[in-house]
N, C-alpha and C. Protein backbone atom coordinates (compact mmCIF):
# COMPACT_ATOMS: atom_id res chain seq x y z
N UNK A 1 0.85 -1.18 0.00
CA UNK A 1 0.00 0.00 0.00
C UNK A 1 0.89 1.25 0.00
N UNK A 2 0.79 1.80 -1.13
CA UNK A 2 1.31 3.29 -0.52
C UNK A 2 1.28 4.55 0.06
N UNK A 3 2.65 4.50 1.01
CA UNK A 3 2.46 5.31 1.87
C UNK A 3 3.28 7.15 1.50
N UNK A 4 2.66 8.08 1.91
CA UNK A 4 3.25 9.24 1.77
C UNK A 4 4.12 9.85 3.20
N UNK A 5 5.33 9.73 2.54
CA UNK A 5 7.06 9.49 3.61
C UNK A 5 6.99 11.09 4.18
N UNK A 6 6.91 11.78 3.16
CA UNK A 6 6.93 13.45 3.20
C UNK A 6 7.18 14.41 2.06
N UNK A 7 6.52 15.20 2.19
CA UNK A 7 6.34 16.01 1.39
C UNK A 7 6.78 17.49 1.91
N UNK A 8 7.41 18.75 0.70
CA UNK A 8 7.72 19.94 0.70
C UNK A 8 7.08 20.32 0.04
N UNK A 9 6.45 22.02 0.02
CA UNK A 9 5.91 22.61 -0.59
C UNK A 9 6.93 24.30 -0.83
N UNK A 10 6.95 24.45 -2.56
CA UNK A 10 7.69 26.23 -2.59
C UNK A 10 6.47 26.54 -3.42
N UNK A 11 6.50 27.69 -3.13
CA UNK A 11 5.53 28.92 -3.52
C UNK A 11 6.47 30.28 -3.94
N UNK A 12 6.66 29.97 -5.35
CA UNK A 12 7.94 30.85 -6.27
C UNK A 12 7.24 31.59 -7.63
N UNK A 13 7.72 32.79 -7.59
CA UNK A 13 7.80 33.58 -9.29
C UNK A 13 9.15 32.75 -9.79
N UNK A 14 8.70 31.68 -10.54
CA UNK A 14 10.17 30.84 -10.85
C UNK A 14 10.86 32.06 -11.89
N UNK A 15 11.94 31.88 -11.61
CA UNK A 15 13.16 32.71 -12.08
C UNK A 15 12.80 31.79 -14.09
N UNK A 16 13.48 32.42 -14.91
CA UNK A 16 13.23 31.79 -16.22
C UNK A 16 12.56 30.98 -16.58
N UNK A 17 11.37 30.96 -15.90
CA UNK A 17 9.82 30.04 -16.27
C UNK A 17 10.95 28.48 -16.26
N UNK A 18 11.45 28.38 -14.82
CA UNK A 18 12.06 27.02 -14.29
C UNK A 18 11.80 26.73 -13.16
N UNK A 19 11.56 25.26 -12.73
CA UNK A 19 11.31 24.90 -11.44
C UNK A 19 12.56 23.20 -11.72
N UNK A 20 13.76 23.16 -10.95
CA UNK A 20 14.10 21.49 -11.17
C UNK A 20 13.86 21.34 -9.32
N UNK A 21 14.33 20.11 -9.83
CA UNK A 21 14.14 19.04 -8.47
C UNK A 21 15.63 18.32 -8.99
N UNK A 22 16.51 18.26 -7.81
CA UNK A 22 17.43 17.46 -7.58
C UNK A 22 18.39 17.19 -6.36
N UNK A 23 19.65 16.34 -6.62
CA UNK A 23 19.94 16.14 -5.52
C UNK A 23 21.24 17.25 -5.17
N UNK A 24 21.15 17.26 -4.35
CA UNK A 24 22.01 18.76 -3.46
C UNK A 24 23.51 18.01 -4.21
N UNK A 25 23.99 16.87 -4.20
CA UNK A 25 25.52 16.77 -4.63
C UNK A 25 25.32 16.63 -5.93
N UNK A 26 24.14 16.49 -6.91
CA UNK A 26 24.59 16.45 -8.25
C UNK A 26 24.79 17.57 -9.30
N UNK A 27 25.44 17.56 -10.14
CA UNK A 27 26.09 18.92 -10.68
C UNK A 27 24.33 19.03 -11.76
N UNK A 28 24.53 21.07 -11.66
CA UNK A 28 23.27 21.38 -12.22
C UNK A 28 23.22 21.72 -13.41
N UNK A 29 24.77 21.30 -14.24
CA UNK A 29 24.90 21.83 -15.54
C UNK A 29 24.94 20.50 -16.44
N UNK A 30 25.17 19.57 -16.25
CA UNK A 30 25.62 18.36 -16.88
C UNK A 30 23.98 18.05 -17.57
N UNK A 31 23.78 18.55 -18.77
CA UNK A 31 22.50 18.06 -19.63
C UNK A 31 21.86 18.63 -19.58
N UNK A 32 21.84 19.86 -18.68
CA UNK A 32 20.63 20.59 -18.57
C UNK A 32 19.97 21.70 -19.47
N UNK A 33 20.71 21.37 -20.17
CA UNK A 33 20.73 22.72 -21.74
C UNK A 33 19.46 21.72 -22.26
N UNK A 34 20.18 20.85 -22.71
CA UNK A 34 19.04 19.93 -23.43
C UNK A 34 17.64 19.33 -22.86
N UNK A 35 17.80 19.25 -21.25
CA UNK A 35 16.15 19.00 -20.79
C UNK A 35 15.38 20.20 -20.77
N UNK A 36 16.05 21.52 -20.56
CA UNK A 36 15.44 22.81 -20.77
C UNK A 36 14.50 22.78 -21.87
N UNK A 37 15.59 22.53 -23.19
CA UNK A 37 14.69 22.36 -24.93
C UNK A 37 13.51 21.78 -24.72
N UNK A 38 13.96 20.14 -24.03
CA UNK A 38 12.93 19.39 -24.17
C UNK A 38 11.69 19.25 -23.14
N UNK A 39 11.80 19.87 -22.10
CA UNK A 39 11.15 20.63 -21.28
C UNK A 39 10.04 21.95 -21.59
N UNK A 40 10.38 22.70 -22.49
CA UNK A 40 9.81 23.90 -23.23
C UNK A 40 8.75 23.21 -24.14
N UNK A 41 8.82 21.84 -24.28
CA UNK A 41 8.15 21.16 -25.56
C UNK A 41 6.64 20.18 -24.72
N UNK A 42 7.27 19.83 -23.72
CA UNK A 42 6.48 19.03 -22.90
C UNK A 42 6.37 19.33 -21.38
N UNK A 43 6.75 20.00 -20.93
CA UNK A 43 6.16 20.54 -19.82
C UNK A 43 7.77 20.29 -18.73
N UNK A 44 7.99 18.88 -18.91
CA UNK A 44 8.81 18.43 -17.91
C UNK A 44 9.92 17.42 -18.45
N UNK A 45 11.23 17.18 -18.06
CA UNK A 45 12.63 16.76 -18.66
C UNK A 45 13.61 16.58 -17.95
N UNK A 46 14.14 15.41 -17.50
CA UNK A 46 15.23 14.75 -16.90
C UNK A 46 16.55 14.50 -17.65
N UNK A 47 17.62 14.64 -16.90
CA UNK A 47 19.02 14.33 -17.51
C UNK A 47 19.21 13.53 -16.46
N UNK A 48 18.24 12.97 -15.75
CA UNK A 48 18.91 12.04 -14.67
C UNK A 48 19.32 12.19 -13.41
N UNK A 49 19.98 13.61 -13.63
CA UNK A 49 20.45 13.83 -12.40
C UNK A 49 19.45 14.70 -12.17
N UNK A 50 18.64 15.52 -12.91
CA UNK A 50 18.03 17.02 -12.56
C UNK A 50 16.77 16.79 -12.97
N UNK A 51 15.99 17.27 -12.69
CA UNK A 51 14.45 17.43 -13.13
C UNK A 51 14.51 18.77 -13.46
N UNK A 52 13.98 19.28 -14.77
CA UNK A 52 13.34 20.16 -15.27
C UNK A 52 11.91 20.71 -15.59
N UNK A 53 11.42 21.03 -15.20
CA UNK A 53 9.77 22.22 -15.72
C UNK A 53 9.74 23.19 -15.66
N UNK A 54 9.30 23.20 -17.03
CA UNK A 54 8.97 24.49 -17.52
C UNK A 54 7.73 25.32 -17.46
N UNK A 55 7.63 26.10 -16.66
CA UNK A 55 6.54 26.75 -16.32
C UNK A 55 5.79 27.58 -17.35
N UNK A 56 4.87 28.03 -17.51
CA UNK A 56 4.00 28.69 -18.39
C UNK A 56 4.03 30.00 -18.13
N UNK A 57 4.51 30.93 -17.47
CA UNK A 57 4.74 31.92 -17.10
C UNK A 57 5.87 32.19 -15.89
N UNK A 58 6.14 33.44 -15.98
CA UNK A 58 7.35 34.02 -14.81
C UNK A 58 6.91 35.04 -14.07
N UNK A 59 5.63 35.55 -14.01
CA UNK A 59 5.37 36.87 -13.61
C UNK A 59 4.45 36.54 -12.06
N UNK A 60 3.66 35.37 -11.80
CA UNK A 60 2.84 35.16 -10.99
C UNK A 60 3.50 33.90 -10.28
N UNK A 61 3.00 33.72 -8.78
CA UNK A 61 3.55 32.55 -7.87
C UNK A 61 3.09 31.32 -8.51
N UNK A 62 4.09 30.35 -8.36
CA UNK A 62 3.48 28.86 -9.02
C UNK A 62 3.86 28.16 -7.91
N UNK A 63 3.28 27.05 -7.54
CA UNK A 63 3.07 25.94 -6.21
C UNK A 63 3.34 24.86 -6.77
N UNK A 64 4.51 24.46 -6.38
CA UNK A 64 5.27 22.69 -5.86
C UNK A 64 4.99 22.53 -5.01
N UNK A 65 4.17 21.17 -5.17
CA UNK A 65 4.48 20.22 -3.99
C UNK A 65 5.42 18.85 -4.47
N UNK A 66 6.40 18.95 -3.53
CA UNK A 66 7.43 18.12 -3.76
C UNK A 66 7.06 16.39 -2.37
N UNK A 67 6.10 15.23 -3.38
CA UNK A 67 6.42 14.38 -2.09
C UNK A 67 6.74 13.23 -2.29
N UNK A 68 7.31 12.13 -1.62
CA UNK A 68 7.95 11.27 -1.24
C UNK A 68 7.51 10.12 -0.82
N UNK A 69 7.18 8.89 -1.32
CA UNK A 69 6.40 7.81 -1.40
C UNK A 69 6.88 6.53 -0.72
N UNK A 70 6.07 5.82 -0.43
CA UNK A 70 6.73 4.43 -0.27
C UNK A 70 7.13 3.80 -1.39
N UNK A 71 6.02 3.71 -2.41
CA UNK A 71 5.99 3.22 -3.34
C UNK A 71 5.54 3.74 -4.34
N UNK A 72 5.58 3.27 -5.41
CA UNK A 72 4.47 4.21 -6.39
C UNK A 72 3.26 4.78 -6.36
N UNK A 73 2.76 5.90 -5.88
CA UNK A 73 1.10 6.06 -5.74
C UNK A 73 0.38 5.48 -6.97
N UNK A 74 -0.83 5.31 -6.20
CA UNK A 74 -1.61 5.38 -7.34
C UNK A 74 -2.13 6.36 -7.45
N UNK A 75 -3.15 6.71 -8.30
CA UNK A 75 -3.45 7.91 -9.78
C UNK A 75 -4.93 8.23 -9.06
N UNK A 76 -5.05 9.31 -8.12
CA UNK A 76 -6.04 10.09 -7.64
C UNK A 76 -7.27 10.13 -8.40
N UNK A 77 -8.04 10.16 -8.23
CA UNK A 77 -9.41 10.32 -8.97
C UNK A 77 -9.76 11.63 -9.01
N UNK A 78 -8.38 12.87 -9.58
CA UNK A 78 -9.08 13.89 -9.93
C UNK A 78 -8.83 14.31 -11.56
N UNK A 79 -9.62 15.12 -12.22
CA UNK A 79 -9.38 15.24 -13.73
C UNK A 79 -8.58 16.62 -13.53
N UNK A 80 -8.74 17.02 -12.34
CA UNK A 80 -8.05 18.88 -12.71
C UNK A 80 -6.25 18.67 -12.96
N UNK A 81 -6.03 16.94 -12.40
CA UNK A 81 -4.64 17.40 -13.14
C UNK A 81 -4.40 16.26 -13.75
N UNK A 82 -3.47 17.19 -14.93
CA UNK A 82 -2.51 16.48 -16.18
C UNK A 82 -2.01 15.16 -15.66
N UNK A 83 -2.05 14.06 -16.80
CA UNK A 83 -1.78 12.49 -17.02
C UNK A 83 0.05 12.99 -16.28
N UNK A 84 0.87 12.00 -14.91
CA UNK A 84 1.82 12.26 -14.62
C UNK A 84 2.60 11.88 -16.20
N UNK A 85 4.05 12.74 -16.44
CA UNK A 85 5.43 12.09 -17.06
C UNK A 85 5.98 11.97 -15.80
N UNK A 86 6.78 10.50 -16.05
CA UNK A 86 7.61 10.06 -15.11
C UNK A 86 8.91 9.95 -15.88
N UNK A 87 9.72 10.08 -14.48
CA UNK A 87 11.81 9.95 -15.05
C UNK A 87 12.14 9.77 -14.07
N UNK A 88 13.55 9.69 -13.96
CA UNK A 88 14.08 8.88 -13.25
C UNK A 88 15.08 9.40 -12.58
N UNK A 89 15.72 10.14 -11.50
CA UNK A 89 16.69 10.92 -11.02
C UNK A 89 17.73 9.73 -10.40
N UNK A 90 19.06 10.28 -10.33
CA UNK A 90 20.19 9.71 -9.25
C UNK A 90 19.78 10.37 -8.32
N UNK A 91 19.86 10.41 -6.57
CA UNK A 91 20.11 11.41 -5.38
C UNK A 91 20.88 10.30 -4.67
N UNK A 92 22.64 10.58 -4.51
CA UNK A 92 23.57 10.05 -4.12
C UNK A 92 23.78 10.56 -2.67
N UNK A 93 23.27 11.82 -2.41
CA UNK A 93 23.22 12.03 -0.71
C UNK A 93 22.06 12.06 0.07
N UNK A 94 20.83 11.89 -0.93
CA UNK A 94 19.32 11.78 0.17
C UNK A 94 18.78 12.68 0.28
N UNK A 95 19.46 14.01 -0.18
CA UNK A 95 19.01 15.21 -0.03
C UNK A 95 18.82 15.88 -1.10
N UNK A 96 17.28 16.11 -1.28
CA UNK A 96 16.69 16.50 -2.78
C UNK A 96 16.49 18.17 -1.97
N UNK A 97 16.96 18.80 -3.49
CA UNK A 97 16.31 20.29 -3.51
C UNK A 97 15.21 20.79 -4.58
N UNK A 98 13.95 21.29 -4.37
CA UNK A 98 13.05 21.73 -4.84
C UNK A 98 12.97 23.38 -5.26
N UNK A 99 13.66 23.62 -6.00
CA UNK A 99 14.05 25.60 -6.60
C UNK A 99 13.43 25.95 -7.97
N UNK A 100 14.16 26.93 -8.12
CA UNK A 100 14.33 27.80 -9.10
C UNK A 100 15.32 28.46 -9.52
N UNK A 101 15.69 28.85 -10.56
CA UNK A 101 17.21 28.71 -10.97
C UNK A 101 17.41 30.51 -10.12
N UNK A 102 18.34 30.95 -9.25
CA UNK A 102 18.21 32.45 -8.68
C UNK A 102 17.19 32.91 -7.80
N UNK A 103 16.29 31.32 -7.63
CA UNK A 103 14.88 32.19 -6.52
C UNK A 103 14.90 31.40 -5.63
N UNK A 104 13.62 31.34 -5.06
CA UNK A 104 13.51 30.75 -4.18
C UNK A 104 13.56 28.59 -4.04
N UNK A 105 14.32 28.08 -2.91
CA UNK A 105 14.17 26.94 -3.02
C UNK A 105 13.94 26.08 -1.56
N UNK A 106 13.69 25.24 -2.01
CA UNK A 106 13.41 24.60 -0.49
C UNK A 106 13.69 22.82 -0.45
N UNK A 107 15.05 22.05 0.52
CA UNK A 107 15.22 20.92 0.85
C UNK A 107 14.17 20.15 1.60
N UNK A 108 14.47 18.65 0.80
CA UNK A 108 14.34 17.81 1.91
C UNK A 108 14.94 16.27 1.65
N UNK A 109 15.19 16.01 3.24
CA UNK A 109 15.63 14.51 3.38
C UNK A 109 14.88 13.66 2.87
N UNK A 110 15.36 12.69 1.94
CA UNK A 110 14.81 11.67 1.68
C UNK A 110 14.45 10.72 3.22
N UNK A 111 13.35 10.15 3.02
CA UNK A 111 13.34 9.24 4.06
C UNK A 111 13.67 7.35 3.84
N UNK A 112 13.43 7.35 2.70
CA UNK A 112 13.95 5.67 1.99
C UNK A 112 15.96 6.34 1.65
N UNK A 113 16.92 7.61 2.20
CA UNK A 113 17.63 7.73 1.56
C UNK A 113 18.25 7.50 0.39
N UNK A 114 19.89 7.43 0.00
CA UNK A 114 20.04 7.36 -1.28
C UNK A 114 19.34 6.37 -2.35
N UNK A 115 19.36 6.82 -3.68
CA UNK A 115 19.52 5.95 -4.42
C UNK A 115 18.79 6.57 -5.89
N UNK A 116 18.37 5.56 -6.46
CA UNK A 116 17.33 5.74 -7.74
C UNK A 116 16.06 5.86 -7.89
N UNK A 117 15.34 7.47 -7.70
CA UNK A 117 14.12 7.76 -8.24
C UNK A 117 13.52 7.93 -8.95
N UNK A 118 12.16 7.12 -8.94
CA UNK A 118 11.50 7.71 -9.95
C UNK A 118 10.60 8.62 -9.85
N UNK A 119 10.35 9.74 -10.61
CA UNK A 119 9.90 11.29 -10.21
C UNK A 119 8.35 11.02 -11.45
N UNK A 120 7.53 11.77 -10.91
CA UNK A 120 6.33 11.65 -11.65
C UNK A 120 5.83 13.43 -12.09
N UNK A 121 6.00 13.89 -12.46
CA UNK A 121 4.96 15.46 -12.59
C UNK A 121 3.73 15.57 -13.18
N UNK A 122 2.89 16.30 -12.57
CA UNK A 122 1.70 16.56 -12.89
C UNK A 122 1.46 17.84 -12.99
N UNK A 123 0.37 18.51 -13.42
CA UNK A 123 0.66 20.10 -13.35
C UNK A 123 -1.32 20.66 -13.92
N UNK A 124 -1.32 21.62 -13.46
CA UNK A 124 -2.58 21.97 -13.47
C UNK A 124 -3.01 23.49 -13.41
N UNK A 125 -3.71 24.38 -14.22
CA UNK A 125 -3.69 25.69 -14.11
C UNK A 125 -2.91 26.68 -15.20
N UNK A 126 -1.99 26.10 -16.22
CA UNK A 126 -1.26 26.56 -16.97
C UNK A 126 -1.96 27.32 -17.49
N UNK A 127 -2.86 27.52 -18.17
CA UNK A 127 -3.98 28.06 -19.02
C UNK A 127 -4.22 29.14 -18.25
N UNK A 128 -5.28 28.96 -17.28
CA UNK A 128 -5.29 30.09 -16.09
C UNK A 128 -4.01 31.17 -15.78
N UNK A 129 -2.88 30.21 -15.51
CA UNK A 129 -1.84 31.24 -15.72
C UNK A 129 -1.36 32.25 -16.89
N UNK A 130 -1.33 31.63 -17.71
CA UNK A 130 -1.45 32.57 -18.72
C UNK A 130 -2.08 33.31 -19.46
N UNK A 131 -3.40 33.56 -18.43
CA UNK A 131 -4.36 34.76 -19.25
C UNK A 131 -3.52 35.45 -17.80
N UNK A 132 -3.92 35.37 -16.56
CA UNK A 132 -3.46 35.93 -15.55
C UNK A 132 -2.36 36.69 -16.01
N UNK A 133 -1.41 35.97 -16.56
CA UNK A 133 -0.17 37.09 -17.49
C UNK A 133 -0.32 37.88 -17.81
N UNK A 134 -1.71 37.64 -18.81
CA UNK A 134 -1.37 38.60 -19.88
C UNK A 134 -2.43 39.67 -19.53
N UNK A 135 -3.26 39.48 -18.40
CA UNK A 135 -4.29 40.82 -17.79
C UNK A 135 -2.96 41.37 -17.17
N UNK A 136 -2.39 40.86 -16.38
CA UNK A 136 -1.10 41.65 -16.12
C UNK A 136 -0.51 42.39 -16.65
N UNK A 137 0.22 42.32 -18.06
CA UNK A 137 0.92 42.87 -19.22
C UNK A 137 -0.27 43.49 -19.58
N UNK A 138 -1.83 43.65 -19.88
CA UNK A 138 -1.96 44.43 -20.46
C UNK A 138 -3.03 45.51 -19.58
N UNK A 139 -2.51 45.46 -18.29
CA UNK A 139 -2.83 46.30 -17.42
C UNK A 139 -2.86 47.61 -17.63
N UNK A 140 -3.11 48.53 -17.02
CA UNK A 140 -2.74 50.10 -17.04
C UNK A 140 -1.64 50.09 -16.19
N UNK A 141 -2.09 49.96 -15.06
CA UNK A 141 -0.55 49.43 -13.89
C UNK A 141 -0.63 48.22 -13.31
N UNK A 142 0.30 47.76 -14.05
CA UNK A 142 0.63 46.29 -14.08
C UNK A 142 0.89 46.14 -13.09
N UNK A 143 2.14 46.37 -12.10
CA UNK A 143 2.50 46.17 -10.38
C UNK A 143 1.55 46.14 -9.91
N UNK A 144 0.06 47.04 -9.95
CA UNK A 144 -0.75 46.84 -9.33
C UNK A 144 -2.00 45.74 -9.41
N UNK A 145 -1.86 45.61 -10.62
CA UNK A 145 -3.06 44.35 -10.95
C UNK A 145 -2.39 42.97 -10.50
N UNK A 146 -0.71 42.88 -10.78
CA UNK A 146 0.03 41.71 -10.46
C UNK A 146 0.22 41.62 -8.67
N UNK A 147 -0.28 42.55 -7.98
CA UNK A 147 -0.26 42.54 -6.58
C UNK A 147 -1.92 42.18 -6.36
N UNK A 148 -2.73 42.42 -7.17
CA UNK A 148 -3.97 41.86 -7.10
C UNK A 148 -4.43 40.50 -6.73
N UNK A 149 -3.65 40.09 -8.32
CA UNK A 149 -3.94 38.68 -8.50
C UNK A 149 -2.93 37.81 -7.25
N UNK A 150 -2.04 38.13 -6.87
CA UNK A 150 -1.41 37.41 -6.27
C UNK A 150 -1.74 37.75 -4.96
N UNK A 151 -2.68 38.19 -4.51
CA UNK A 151 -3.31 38.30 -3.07
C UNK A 151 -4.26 37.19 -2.75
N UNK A 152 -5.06 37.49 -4.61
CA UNK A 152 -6.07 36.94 -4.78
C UNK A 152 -5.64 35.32 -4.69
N UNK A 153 -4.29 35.12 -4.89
CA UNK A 153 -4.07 33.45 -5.38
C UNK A 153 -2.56 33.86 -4.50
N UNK A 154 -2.53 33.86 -3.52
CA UNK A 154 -1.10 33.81 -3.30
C UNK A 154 -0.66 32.22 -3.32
N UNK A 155 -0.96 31.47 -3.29
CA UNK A 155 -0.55 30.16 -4.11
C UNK A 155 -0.13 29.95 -5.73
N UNK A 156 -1.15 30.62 -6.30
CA UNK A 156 -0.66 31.06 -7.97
C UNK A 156 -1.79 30.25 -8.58
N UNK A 157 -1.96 30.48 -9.96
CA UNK A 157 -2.65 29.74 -10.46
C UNK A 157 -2.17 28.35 -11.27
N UNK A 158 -0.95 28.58 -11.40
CA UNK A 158 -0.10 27.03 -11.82
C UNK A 158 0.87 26.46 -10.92
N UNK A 159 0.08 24.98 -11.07
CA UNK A 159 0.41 24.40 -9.70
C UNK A 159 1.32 22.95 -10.32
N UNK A 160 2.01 22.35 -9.49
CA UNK A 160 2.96 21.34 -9.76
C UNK A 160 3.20 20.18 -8.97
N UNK A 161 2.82 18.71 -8.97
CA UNK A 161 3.26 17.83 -8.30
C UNK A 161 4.08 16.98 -8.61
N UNK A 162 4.90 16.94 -7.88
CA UNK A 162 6.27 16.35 -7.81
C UNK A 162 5.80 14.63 -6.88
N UNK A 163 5.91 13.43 -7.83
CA UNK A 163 5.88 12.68 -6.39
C UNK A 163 7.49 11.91 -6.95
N UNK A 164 7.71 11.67 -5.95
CA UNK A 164 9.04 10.46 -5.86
C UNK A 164 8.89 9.12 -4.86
N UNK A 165 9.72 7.89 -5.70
CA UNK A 165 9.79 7.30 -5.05
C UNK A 165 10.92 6.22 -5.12
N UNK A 166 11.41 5.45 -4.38
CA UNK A 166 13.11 4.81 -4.44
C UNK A 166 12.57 3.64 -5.50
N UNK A 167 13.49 3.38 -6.37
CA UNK A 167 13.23 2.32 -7.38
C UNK A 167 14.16 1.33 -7.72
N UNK A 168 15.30 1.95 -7.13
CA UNK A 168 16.81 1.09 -7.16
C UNK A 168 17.86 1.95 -6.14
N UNK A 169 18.87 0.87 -5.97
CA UNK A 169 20.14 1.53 -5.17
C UNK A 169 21.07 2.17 -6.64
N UNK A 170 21.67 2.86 -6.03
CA UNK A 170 22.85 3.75 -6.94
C UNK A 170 23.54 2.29 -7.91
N UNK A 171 24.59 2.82 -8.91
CA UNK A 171 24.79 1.93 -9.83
C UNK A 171 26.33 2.33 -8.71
N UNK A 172 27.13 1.10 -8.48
CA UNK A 172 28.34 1.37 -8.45
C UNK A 172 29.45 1.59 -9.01
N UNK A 173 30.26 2.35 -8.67
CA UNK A 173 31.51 3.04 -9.32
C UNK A 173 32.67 1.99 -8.92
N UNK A 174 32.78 1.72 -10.06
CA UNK A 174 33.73 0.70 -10.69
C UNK A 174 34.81 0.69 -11.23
């Protein structure tokens, strides 16, 4: 049966319409050019070490929840969010970070520690977000309508679930 280990939640204006998930010792440049591309195309993109999503906007708060499984969940009985893509991360110290590339981010301990995850995203509100944008941009005073909406939603209107869960031990170095 699966169980939910723990979960983090950030509430970010992601810096370059980016949100990854990874592990605190793995390097954040190695592939990440290319899950960005392929990220921009489909929402979400792994190099393995990093999780990539690409958000639908940069101007309004967007909500991760980042959580942590026994096992694989199963698939909620709601329609408001998107069919998960799943991939597959290394986290060689247990300690996953949930950011934005220059903004805000937020850790947590794995509780099954190291090894091989598999990461699922879901996402919901994109649409919403991006009219929200663009009443923004085509505001009279934009600071002020964008302090509106984000009173109004200080959660945001595009939202993100992150689940993980251990699927293998690390490959050894040989």
């Amino acid at each position: 049966m699966p169980e939910l280990l723990a979960q983090a939640e950030l509430i970010t204006v992601p810096s370059y319409r980016l949100l990854t998930v990874r592990d605190q010792d793995n390097d954040a440049g190695e592939g990440v050019d290319e899950a960005i591309t392929r990220a921009q195309i489909s929402v979400a993109a792994s190099t393995g070490y990093e999780l990539v999503i690409s958000c639908a906007q940069d101007v309004l708060p967007v909500s991760a929840t980042l959580e942590v499984w026994s096992v694989q969940p199963s698939e909620p009985d709601e329609s408001a969010w998107s069919s998960p893509q799943t991939f597959e991360i290394e986290c060689p110290s247990g300690l996953l970070e949930l950011g934005s590339p220059t903004a805000d981010a937020t850790g947590m301990e794995l509780p099954t520690g190291p090894g091989v995850y598999a990461v699922d995203v879901a996402h919901q509100g994109r649409e919403r977000a991006l009219a929200a944008r663009q009443d923004v941009l085509e505001h009279e005073d934009m600071t002020s309508r964008k302090q509106e909406l984000t009173d109004a939603r200080p959660d945001g209107f595009e939202k993100y679930r992150i689940r993980a869960w251990l699927i293998d031990s690390l490959p050894d170095d040989e």
